[in-house]
PDB file of N, CA and C in Angstrom:
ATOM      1  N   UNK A   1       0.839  -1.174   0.000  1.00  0.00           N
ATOM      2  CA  UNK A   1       0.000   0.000   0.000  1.00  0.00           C
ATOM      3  C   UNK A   1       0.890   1.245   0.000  1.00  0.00           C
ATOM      4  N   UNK A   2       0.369   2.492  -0.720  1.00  0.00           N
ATOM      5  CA  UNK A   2       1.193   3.592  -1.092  1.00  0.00           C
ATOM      6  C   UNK A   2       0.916   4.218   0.177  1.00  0.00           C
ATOM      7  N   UNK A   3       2.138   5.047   0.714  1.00  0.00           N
ATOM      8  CA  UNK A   3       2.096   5.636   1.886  1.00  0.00           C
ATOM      9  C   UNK A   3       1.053   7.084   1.683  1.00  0.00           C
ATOM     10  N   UNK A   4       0.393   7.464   2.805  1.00  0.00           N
ATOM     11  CA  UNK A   4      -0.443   8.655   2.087  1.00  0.00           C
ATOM     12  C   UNK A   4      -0.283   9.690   3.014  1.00  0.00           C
ATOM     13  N   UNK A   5      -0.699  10.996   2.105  1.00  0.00           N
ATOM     14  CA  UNK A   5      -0.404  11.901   2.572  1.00  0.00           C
ATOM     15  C   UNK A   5      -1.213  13.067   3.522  1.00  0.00           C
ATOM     16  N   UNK A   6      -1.035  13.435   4.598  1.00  0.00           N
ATOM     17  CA  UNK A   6      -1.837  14.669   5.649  1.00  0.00           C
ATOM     18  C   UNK A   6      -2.524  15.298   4.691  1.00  0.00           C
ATOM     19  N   UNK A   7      -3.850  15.350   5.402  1.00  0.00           N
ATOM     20  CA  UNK A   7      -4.928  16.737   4.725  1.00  0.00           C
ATOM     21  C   UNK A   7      -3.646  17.908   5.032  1.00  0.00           C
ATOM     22  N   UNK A   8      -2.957  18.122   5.863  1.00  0.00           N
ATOM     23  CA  UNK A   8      -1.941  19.294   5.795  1.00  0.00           C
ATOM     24  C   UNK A   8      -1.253  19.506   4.650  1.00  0.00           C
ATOM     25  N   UNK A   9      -0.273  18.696   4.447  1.00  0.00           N
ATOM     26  CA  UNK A   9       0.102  18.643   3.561  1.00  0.00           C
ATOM     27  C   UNK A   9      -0.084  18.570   1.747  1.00  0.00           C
ATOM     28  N   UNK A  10      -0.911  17.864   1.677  1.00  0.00           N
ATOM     29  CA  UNK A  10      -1.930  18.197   0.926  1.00  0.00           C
ATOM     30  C   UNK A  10      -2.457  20.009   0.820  1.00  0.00           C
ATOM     31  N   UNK A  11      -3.184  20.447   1.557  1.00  0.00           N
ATOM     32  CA  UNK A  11      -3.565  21.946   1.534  1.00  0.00           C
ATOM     33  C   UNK A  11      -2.405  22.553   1.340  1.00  0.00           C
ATOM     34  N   UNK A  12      -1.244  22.379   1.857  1.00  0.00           N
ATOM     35  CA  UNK A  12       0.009  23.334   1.535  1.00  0.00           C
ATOM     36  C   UNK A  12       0.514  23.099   0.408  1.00  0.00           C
ATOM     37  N   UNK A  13       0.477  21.947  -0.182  1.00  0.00           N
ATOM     38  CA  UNK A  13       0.374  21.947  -2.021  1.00  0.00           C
ATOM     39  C   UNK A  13       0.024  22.270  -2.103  1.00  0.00           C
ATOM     40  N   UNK A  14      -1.532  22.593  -2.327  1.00  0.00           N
ATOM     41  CA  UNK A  14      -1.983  22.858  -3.303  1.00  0.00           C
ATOM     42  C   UNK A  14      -2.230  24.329  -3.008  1.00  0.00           C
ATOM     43  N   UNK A  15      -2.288  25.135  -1.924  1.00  0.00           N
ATOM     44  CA  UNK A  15      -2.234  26.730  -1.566  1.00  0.00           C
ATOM     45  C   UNK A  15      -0.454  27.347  -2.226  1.00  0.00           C
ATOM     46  N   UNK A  16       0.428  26.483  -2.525  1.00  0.00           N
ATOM     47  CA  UNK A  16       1.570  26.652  -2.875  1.00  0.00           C
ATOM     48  C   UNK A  16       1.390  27.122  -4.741  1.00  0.00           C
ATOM     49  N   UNK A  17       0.639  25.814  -5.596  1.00  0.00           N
ATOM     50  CA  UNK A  17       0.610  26.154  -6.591  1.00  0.00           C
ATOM     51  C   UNK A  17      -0.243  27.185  -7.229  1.00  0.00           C
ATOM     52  N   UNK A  18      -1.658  27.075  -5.896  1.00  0.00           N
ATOM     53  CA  UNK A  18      -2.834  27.546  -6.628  1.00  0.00           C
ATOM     54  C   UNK A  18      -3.340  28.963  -6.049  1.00  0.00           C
ATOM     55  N   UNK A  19      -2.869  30.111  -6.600  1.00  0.00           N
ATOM     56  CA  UNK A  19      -3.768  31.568  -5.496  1.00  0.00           C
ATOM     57  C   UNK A  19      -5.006  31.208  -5.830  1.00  0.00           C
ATOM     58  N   UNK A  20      -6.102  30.730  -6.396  1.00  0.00           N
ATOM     59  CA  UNK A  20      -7.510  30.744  -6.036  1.00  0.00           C
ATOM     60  C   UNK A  20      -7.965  30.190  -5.007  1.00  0.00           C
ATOM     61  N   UNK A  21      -7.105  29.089  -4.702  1.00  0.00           N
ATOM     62  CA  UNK A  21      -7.437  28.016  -3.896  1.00  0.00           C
ATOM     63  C   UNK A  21      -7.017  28.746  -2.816  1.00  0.00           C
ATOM     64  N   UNK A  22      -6.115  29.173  -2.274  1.00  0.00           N
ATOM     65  CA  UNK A  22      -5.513  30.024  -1.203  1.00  0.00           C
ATOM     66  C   UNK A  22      -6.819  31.287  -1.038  1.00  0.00           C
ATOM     67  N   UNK A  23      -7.146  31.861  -2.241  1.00  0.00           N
ATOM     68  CA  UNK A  23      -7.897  33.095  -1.620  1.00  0.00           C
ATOM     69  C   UNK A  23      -9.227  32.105  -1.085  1.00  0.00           C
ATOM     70  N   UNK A  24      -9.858  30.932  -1.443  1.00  0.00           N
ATOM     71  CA  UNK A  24     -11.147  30.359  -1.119  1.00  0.00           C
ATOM     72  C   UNK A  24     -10.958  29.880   0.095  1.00  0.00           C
ATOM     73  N   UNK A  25      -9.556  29.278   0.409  1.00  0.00           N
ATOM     74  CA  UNK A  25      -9.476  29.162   1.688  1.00  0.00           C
ATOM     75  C   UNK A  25      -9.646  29.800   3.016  1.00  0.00           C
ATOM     76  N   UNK A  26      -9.673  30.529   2.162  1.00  0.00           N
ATOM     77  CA  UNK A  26      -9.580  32.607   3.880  1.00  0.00           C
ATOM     78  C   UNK A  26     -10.857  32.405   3.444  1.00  0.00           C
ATOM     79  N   UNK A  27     -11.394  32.367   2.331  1.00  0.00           N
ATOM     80  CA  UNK A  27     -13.401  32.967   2.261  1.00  0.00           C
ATOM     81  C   UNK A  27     -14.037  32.047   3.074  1.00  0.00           C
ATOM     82  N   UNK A  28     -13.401  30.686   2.979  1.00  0.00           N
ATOM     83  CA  UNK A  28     -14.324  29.935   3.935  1.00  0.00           C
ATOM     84  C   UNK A  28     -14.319  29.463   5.089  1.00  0.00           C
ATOM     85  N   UNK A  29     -12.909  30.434   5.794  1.00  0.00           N
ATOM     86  CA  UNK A  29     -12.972  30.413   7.164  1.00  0.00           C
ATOM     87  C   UNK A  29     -13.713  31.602   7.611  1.00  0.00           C
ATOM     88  N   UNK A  30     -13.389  32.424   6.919  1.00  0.00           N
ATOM     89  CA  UNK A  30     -14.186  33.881   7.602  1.00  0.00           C
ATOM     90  C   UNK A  30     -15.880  33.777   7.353  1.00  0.00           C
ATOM     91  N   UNK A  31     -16.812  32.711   6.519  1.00  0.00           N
ATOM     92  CA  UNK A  31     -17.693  33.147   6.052  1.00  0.00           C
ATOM     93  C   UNK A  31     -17.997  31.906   7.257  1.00  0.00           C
ATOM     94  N   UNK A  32     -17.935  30.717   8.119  1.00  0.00           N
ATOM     95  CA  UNK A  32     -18.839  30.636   8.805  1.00  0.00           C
ATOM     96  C   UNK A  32     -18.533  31.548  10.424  1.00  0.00           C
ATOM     97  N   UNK A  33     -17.084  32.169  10.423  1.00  0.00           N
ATOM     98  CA  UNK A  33     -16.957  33.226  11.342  1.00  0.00           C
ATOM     99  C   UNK A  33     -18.524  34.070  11.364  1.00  0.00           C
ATOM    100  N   UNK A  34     -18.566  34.627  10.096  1.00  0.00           N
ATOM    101  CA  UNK A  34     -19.451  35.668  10.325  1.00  0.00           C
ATOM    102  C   UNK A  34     -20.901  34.887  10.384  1.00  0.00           C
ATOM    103  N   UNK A  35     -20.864  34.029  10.383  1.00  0.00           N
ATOM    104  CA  UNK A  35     -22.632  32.951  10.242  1.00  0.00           C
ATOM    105  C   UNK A  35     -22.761  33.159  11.966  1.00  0.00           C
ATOM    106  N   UNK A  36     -21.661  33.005  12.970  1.00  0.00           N
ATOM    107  CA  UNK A  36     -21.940  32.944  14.005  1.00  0.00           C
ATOM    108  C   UNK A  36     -21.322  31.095  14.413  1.00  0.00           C
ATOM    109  N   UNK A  37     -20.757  30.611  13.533  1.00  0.00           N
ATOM    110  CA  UNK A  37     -20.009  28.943  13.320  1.00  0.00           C
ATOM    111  C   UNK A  37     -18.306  29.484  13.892  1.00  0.00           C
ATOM    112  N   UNK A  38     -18.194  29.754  15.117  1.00  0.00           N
ATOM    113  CA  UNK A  38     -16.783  30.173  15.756  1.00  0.00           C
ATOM    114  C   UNK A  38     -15.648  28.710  15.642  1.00  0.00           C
ATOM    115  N   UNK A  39     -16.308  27.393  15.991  1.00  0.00           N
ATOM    116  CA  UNK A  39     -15.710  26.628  15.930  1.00  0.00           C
ATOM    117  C   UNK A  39     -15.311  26.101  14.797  1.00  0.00           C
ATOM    118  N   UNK A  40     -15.943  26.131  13.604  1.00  0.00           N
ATOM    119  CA  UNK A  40     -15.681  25.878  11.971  1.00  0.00           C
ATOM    120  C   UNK A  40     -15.025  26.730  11.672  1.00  0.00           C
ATOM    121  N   UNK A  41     -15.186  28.024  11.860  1.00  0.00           N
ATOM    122  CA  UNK A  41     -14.363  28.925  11.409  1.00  0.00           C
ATOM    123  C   UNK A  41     -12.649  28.715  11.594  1.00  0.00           C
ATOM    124  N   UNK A  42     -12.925  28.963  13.264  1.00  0.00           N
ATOM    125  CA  UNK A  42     -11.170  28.600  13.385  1.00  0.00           C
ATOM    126  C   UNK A  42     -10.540  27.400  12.760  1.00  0.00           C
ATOM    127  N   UNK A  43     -11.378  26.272  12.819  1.00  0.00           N
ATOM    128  CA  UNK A  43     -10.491  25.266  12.807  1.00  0.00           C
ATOM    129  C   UNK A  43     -10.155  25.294  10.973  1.00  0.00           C
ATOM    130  N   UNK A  44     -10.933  25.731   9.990  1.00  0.00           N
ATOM    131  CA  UNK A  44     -10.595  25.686   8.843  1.00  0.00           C
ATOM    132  C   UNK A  44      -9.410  27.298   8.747  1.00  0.00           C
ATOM    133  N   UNK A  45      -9.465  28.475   9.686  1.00  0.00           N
ATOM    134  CA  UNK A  45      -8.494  29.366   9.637  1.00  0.00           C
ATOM    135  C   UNK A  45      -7.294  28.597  10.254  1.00  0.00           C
ATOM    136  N   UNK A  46      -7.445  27.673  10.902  1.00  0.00           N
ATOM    137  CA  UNK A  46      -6.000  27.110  11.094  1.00  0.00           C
ATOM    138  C   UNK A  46      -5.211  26.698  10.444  1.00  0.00           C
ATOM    139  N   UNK A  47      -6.700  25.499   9.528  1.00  0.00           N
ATOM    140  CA  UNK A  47      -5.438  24.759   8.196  1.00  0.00           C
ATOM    141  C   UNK A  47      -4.958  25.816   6.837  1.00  0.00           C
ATOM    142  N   UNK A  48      -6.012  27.300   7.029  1.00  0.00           N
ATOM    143  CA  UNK A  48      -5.490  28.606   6.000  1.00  0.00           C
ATOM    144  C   UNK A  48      -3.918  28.883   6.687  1.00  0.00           C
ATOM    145  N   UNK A  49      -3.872  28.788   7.927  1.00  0.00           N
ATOM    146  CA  UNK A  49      -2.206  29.565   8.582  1.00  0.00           C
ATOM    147  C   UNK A  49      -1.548  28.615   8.209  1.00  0.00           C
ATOM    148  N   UNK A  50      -1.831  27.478   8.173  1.00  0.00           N
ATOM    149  CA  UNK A  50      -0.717  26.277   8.240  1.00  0.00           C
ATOM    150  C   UNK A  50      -0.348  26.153   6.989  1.00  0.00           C
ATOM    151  N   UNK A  51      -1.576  26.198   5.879  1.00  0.00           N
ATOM    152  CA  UNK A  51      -1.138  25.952   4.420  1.00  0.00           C
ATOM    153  C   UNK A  51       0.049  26.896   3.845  1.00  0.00           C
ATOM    154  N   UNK A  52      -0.274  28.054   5.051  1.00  0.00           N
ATOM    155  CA  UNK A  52       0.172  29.745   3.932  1.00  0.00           C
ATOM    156  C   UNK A  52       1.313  30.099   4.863  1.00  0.00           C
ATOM    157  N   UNK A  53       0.849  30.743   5.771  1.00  0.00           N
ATOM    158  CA  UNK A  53       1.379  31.946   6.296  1.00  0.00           C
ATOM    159  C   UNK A  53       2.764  31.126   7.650  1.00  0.00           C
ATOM    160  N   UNK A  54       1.690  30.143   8.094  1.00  0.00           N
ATOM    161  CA  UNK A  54       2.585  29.635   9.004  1.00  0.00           C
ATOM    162  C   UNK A  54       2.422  30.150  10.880  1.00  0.00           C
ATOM    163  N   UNK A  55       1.726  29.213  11.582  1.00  0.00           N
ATOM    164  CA  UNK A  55       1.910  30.061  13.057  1.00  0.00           C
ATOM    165  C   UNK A  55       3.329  31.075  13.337  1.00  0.00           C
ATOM    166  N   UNK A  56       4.671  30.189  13.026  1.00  0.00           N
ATOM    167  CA  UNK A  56       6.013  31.011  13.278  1.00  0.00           C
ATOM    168  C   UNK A  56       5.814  32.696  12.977  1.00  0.00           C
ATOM    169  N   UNK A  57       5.620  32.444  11.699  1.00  0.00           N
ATOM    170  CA  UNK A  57       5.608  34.106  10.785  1.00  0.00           C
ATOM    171  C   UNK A  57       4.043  34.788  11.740  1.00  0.00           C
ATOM    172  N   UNK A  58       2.863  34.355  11.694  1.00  0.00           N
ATOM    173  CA  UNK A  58       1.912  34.826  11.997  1.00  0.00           C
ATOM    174  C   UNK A  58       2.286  35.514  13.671  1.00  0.00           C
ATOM    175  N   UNK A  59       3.099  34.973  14.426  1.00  0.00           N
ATOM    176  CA  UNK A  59       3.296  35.432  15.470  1.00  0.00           C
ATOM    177  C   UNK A  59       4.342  36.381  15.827  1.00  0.00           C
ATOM    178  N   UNK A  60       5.381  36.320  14.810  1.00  0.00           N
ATOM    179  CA  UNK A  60       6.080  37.226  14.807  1.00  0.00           C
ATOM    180  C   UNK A  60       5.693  38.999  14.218  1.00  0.00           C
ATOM    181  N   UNK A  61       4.366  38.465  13.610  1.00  0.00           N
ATOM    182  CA  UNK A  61       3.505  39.737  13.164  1.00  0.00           C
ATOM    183  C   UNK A  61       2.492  40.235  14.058  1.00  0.00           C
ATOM    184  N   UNK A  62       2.295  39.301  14.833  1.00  0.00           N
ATOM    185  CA  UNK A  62       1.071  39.470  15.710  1.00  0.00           C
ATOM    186  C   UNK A  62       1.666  40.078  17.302  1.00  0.00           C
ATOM    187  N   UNK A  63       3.152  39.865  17.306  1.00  0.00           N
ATOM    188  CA  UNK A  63       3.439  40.240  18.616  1.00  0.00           C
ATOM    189  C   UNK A  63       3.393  39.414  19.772  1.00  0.00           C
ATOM    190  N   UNK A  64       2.626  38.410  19.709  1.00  0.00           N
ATOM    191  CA  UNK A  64       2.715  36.836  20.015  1.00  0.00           C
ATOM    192  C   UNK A  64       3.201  35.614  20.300  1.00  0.00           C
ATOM    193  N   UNK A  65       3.197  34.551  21.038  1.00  0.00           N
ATOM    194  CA  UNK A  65       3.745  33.279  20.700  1.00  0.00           C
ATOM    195  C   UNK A  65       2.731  32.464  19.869  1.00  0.00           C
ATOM    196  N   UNK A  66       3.080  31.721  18.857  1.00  0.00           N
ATOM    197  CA  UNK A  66       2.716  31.442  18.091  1.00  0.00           C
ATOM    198  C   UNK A  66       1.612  29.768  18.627  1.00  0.00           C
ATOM    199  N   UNK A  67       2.496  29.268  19.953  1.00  0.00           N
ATOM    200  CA  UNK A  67       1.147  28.321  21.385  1.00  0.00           C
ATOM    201  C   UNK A  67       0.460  29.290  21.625  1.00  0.00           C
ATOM    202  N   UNK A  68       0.240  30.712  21.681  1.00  0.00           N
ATOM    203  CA  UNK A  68      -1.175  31.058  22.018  1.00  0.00           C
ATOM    204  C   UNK A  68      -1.581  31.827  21.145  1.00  0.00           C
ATOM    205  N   UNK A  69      -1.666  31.382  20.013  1.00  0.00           N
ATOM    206  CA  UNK A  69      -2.305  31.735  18.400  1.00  0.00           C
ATOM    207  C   UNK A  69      -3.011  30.025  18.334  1.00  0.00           C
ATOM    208  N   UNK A  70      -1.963  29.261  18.625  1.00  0.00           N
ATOM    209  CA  UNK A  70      -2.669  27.822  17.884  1.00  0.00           C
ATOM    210  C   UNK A  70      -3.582  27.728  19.121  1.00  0.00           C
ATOM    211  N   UNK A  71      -3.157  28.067  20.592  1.00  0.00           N
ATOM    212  CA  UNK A  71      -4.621  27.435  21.401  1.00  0.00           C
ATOM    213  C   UNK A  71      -5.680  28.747  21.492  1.00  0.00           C
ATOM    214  N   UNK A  72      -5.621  29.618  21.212  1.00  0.00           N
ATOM    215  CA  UNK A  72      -6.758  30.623  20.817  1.00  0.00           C
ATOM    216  C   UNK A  72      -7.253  30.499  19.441  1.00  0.00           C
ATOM    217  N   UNK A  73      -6.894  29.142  18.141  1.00  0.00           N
ATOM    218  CA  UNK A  73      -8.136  28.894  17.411  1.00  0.00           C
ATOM    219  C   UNK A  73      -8.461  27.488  17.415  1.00  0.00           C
ATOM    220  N   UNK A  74      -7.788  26.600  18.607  1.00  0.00           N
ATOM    221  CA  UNK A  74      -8.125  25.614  18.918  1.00  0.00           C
ATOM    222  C   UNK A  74      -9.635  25.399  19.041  1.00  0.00           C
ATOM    223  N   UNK A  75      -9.682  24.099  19.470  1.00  0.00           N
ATOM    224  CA  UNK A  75     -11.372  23.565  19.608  1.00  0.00           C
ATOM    225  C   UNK A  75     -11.654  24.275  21.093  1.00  0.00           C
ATOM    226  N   UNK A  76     -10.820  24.317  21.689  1.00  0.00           N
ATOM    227  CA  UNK A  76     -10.974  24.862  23.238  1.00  0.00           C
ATOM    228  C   UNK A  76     -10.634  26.901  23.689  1.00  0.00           C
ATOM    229  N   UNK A  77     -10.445  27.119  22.323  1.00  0.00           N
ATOM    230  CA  UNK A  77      -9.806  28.606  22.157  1.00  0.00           C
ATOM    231  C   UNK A  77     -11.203  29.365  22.212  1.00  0.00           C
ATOM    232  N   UNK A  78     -10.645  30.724  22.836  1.00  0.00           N
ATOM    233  CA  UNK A  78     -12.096  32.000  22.899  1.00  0.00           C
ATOM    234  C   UNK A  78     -11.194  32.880  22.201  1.00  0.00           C
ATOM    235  N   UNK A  79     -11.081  33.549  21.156  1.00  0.00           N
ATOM    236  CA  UNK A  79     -10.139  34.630  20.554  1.00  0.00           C
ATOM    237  C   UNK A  79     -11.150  35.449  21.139  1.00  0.00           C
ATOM    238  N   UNK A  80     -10.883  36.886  21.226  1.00  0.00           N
ATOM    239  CA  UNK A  80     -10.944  38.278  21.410  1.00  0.00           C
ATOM    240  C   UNK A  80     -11.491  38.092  19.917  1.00  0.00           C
ATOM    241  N   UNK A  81     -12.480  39.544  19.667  1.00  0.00           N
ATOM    242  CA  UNK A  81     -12.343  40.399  18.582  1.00  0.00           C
ATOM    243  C   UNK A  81     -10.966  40.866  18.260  1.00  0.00           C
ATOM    244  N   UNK A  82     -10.489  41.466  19.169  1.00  0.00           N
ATOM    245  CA  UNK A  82      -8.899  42.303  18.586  1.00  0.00           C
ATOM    246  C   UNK A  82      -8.075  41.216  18.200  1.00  0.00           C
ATOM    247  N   UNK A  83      -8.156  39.909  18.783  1.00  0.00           N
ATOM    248  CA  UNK A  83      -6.760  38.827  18.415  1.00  0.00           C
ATOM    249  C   UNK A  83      -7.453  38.152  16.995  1.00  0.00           C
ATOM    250  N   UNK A  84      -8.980  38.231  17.037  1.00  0.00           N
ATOM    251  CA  UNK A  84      -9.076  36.982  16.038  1.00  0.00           C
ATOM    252  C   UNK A  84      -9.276  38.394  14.504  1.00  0.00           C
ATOM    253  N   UNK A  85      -9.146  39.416  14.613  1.00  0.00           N
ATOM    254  CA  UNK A  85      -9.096  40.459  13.688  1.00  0.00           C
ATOM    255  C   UNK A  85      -8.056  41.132  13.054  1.00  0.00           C
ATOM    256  N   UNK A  86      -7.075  40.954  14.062  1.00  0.00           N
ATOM    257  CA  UNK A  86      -5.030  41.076  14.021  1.00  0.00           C
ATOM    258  C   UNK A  86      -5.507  39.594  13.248  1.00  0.00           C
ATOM    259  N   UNK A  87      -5.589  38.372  13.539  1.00  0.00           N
ATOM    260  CA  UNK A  87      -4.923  37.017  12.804  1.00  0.00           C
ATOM    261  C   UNK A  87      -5.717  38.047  11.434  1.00  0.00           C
ATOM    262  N   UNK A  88      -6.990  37.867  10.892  1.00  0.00           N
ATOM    263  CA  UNK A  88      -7.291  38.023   9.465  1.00  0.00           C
ATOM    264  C   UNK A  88      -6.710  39.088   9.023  1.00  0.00           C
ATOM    265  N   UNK A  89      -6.306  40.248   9.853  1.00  0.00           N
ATOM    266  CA  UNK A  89      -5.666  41.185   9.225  1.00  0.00           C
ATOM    267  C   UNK A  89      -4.832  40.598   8.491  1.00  0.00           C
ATOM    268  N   UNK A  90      -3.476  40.398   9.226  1.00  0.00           N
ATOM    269  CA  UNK A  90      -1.940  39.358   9.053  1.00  0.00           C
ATOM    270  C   UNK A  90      -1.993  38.215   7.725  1.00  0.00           C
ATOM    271  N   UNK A  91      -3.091  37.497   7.948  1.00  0.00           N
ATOM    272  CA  UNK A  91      -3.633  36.398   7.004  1.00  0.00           C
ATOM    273  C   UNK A  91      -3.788  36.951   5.314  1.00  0.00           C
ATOM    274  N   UNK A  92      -4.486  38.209   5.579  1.00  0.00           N
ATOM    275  CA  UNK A  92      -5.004  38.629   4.334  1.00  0.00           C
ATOM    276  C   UNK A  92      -3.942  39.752   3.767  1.00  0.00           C
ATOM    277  N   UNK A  93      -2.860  40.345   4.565  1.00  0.00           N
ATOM    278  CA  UNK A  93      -2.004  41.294   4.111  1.00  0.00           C
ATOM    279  C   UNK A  93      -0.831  40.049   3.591  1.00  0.00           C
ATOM    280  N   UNK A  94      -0.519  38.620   4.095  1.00  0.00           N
ATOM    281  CA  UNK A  94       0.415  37.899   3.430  1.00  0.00           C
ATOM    282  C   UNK A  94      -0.058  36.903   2.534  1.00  0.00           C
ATOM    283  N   UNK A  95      -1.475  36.950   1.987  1.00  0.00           N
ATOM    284  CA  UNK A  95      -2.079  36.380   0.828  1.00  0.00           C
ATOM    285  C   UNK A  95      -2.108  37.416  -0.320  1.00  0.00           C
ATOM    286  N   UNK A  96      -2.040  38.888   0.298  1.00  0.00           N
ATOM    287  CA  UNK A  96      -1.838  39.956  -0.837  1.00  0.00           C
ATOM    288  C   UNK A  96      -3.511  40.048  -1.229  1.00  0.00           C
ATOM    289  N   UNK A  97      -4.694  39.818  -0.245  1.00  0.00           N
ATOM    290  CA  UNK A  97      -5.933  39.832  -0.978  1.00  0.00           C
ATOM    291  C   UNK A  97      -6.297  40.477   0.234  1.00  0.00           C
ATOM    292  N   UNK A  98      -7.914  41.814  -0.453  1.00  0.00           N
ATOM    293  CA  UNK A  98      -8.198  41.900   0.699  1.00  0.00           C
ATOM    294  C   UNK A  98     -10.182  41.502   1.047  1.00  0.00           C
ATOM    295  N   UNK A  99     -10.311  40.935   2.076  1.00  0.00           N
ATOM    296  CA  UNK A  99     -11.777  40.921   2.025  1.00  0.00           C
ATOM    297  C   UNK A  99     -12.768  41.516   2.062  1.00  0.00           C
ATOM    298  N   UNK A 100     -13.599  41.539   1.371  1.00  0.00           N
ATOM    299  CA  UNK A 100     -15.591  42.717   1.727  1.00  0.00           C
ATOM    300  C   UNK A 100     -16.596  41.686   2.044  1.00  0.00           C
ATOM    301  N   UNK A 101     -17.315  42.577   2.825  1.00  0.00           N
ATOM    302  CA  UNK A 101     -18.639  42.147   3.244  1.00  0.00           C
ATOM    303  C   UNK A 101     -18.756  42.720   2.177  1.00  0.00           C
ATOM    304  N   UNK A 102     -20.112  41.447   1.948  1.00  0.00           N
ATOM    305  CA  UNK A 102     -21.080  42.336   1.024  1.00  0.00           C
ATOM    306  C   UNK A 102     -22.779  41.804   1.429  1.00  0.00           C
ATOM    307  N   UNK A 103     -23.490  42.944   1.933  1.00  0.00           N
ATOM    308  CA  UNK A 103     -24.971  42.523   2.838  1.00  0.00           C
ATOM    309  C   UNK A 103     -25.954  41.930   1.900  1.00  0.00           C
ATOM    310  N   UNK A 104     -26.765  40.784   2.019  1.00  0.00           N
ATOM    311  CA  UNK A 104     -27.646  40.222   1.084  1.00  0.00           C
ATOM    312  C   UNK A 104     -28.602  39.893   1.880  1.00  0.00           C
ATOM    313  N   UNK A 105     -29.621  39.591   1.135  1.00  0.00           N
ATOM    314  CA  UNK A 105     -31.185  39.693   2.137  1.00  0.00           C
ATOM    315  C   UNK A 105     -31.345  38.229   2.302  1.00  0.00           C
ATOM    316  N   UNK A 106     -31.212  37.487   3.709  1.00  0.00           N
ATOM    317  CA  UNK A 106     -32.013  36.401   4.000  1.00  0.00           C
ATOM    318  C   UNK A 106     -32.916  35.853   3.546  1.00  0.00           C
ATOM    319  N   UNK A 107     -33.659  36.352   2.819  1.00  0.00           N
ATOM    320  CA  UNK A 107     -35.194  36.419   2.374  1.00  0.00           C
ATOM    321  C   UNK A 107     -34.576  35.081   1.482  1.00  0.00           C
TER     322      UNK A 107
END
């Protein structure tokens, strides 16, 4: 049997070759953020840091240790507004993209 490879690893291919795939990755951590889905959110913004940016680098931007970046979007993490808004800042200034709301009717 062929040895196989981490969903990590995997995502960091393919965020390596592909900027669409990298920008869809940030859209679909931030979009169940804003649904009010805190725990989906982080845990798919984690595998966005890990694919891209990297906890190391993210914390050296954030002012941070980079153990209390990974356990503030852990399954057990409460980010702040200000910490979990510094990470997308950081996230989206080293993807080179930037994000909009844009308001649509429930209806």
């Amino acid at each position: 049997m062929a040895p196989t490879r981490s969903v990590q690893d995997t995502l960091k291919a393919r965020a390596e070759r592909d900027p669409a795939f990298r920008d869809a990755l940030l859209t679909e951590a931030v979009d169940p953020l804003l649904a009010g889905d805190l725990d989906t959110g982080k845990a798919i913004l984690r595998d966005d840091i890990d694919a891209t940016i990297g906890f190391e680098r993210l914390a050296e931007e954030a002012g941070t240790s980079s153990k209390s970046l990974m356990h503030m979007l852990g399954p057990t993490g409460n980010p702040t507004a200000s910490h979990l808004f510094t990470v997308l800042h950081i996230v989206q200034k080293a993807a080179g993209v930037h994000l909009v709301v844009t308001a649509a009717s429930s209806g």
